[in-house]
Protein backbone atom coordinates (compact mmCIF):
# COMPACT_ATOMS: atom_id res chain seq x y z
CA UNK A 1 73.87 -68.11 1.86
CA UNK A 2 73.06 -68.94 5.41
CA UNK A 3 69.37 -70.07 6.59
CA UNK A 4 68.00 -69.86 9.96
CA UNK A 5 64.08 -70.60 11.54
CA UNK A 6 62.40 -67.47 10.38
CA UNK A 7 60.18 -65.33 12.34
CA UNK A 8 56.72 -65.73 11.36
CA UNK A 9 54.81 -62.11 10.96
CA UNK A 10 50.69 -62.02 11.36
CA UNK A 11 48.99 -60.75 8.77
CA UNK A 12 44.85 -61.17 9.14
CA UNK A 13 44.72 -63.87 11.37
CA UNK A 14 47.31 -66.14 9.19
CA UNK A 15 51.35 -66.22 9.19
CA UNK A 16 53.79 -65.38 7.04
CA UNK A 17 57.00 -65.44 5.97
CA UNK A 18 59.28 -62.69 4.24
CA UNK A 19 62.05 -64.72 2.36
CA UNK A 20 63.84 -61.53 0.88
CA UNK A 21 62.83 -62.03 -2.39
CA UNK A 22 62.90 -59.30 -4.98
CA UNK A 23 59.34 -58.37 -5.65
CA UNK A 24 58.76 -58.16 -1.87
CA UNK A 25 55.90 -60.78 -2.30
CA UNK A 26 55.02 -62.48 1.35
CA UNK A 27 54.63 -66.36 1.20
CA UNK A 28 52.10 -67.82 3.74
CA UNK A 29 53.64 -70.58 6.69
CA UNK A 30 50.96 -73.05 5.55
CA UNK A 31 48.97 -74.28 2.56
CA UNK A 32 45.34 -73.24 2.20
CA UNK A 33 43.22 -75.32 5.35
CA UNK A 34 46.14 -76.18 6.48
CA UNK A 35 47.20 -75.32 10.36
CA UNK A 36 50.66 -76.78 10.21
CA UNK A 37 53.22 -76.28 7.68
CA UNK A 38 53.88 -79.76 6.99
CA UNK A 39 49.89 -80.61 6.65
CA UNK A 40 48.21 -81.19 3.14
CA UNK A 41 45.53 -78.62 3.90
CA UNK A 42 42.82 -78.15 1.66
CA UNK A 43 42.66 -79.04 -2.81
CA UNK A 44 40.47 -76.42 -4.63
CA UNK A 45 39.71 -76.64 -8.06
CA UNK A 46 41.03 -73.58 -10.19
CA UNK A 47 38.63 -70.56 -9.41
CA UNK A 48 36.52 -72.38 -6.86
CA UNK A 49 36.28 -70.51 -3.77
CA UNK A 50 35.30 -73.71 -1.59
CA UNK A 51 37.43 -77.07 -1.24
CA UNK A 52 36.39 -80.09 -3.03
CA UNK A 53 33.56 -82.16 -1.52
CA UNK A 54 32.90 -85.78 -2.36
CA UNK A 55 29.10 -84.82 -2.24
CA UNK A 56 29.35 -81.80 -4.73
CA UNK A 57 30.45 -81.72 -7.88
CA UNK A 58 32.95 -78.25 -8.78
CA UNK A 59 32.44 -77.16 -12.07
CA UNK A 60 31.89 -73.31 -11.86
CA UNK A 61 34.64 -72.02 -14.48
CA UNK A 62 35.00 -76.12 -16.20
CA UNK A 63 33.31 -74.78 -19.06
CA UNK A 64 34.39 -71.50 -19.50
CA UNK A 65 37.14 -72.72 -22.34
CA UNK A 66 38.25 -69.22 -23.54
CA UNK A 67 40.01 -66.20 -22.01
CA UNK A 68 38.20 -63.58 -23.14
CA UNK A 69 35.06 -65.22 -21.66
CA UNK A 70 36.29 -65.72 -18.56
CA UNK A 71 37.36 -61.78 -18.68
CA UNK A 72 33.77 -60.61 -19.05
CA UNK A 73 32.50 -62.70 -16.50
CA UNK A 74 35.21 -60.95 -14.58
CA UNK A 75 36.75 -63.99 -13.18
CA UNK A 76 40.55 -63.14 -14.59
CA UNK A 77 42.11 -59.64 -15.01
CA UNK A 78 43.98 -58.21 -17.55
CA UNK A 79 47.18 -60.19 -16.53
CA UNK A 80 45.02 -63.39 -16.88
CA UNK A 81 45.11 -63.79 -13.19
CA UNK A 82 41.58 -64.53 -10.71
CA UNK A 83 40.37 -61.81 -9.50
CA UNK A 84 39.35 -61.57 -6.02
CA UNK A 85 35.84 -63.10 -5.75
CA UNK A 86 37.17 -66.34 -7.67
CA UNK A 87 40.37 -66.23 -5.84
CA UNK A 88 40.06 -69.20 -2.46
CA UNK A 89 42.91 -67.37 -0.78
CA UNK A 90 41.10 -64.28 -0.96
CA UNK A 91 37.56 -65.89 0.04
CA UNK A 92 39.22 -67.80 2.49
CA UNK A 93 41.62 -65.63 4.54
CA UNK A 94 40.64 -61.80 3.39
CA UNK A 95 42.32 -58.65 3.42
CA UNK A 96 45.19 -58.44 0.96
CA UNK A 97 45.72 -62.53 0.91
CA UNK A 98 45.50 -64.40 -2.42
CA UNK A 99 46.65 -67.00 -5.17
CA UNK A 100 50.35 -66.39 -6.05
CA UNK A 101 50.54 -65.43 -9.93
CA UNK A 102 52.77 -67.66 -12.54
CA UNK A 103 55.26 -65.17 -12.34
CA UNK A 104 55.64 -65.20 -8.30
CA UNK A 105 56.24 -69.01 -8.21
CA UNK A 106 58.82 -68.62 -10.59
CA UNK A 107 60.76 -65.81 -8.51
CA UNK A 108 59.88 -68.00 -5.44
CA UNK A 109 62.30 -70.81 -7.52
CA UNK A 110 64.33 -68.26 -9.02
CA UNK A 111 65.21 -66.46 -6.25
CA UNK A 112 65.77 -70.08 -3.39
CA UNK A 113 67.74 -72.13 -2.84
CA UNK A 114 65.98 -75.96 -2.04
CA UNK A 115 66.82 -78.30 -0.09
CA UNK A 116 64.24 -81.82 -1.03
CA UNK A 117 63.27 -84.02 1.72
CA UNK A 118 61.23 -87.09 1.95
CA UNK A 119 57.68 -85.02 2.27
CA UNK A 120 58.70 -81.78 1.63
CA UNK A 121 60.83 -79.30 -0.17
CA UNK A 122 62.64 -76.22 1.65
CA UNK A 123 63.17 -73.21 -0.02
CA UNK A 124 65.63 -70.95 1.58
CA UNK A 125 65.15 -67.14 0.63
CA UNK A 126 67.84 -64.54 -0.14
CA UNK A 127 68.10 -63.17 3.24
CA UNK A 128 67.96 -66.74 4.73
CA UNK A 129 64.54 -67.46 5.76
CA UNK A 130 63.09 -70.84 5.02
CA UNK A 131 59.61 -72.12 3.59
CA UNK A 132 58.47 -75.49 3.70
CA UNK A 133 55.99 -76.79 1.04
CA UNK A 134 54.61 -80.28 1.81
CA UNK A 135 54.48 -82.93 -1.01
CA UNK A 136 50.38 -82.95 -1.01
CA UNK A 137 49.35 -84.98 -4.09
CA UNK A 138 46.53 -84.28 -6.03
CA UNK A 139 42.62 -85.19 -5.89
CA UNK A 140 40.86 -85.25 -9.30
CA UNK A 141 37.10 -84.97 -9.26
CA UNK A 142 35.48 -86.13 -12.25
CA UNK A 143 33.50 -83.79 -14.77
CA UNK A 144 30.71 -85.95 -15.72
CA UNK A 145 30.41 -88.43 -12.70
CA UNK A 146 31.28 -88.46 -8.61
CA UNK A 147 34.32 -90.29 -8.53
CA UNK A 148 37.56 -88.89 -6.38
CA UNK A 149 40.85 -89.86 -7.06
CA UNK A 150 43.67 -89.02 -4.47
CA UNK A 151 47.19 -89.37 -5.66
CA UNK A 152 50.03 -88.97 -3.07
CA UNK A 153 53.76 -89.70 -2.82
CA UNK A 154 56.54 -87.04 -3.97
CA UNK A 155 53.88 -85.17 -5.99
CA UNK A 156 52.94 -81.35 -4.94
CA UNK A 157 50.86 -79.55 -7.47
CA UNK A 158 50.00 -75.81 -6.15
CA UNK A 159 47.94 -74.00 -8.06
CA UNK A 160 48.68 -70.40 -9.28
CA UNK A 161 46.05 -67.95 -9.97
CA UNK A 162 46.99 -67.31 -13.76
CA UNK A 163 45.43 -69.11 -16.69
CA UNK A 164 46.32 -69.66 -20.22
CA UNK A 165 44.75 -70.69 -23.23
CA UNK A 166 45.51 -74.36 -24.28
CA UNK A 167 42.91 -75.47 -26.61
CA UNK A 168 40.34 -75.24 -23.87
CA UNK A 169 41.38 -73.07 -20.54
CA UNK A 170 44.10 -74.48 -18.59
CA UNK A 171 45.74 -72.98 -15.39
CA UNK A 172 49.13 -73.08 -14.49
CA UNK A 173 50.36 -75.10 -11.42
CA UNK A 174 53.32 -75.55 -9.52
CA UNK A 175 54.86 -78.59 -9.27
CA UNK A 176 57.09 -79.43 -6.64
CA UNK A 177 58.93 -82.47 -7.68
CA UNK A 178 60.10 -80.93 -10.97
CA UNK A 179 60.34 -77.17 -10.08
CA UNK A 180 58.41 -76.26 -13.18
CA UNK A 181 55.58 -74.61 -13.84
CA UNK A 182 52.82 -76.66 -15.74
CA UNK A 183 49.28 -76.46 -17.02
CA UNK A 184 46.01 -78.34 -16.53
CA UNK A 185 42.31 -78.33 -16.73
CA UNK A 186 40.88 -75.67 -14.09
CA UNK A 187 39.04 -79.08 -12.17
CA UNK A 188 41.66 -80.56 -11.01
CA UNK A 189 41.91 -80.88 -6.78
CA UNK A 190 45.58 -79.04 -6.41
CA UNK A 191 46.96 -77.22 -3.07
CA UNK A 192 46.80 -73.31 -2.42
CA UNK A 193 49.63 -71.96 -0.42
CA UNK A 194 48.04 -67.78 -0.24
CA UNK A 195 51.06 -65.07 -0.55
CA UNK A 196 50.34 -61.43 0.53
CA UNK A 197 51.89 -58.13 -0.23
């Protein structure tokens, strides 16, 4: 396998890159409020369209604790993924842009190779393109009082858009020190890198 700088493509006023991978999914250059690749960018709680704000407390799916409500609100489809009006990429960027699924960020592993650096991890596709995702921490925001908690060194937590239930709803994140795909309570403050069609 060979890897070279890739050659960003424009898609709705936000890059991409095409790393070759099998489902033909697009993976964005940076991470959700982001205007860098190597920049944190924004942390959204699961299904909240805007970032978190010290001065507002995020709590429209916290309660929501079981699938099938969450279905009839129409917040998740019949995969279990957002659908678009609860999906930040979506809100965020438009057009065809949104939350990669469970299944996508484990093809995105699958599929790379990785190379891990000191604030980042490169993933090199099949046809030798490269993605960097930043190490970004995590903020939590807590349910019942306004406290924010930012946790940083090699700890990148990207959330997907699918969700799962776990006793109450949990979402399923990415996390980039381990390569594995986790689950946690919908308010947690995680990264959004949007992937396109």
């Amino acid at each position: 396998m060979y890897s070279h700088r890739p050659t960003p493509v424009e898609y709705n006023g936000h890059m991409y890159i095409d790393l070759g991978l099998p489902s033909g999914t697009k993976w964005a250059t940076c991470n959700l409020g982001a205007t860098n690749p190597e920049d944190r960018g924004d942390y959204y709680s699961w299904g909240e369209t805007q970032p978190h704000n010290e001065n507002i407390l995020n709590e429209g799916l916290w309660h929501e604790n079981e699938l099938g409500i969450l279905r009839r609100h129409g917040a998740i489809d019949g995969n279990n993924n957002l659908t678009a009006g609860y999906d930040a990429a979506t809100a965020n960027w438009g057009g065809k842009w949104r939350m990669p699924t469970k299944a996508e960020f484990e093809e995105l592993y699958r599929s790379c190779e990785t190379e891990v650096y000191e604030d980042h991890v490169l993933f090199t596709g099949p046809n030798g393109n490269t993605l960097i995702l930043p190490y970004t921490g995590e903020k939590e925001q807590s349910i019942f009082r306004m406290e924010y908690n930012l946790t940083g060194g090699r700890i990148g937590h990207y959330w997907s858009a699918t969700a799962d239930n776990w006793h109450v709803l949990s979402c399923y994140y990415f996390a980039l020190n381990s390569h594995k795909l986790h689950q946690a309570r919908s308010h947690m403050g995680y990264s959004i890198r949007p992937v396109c069609d």
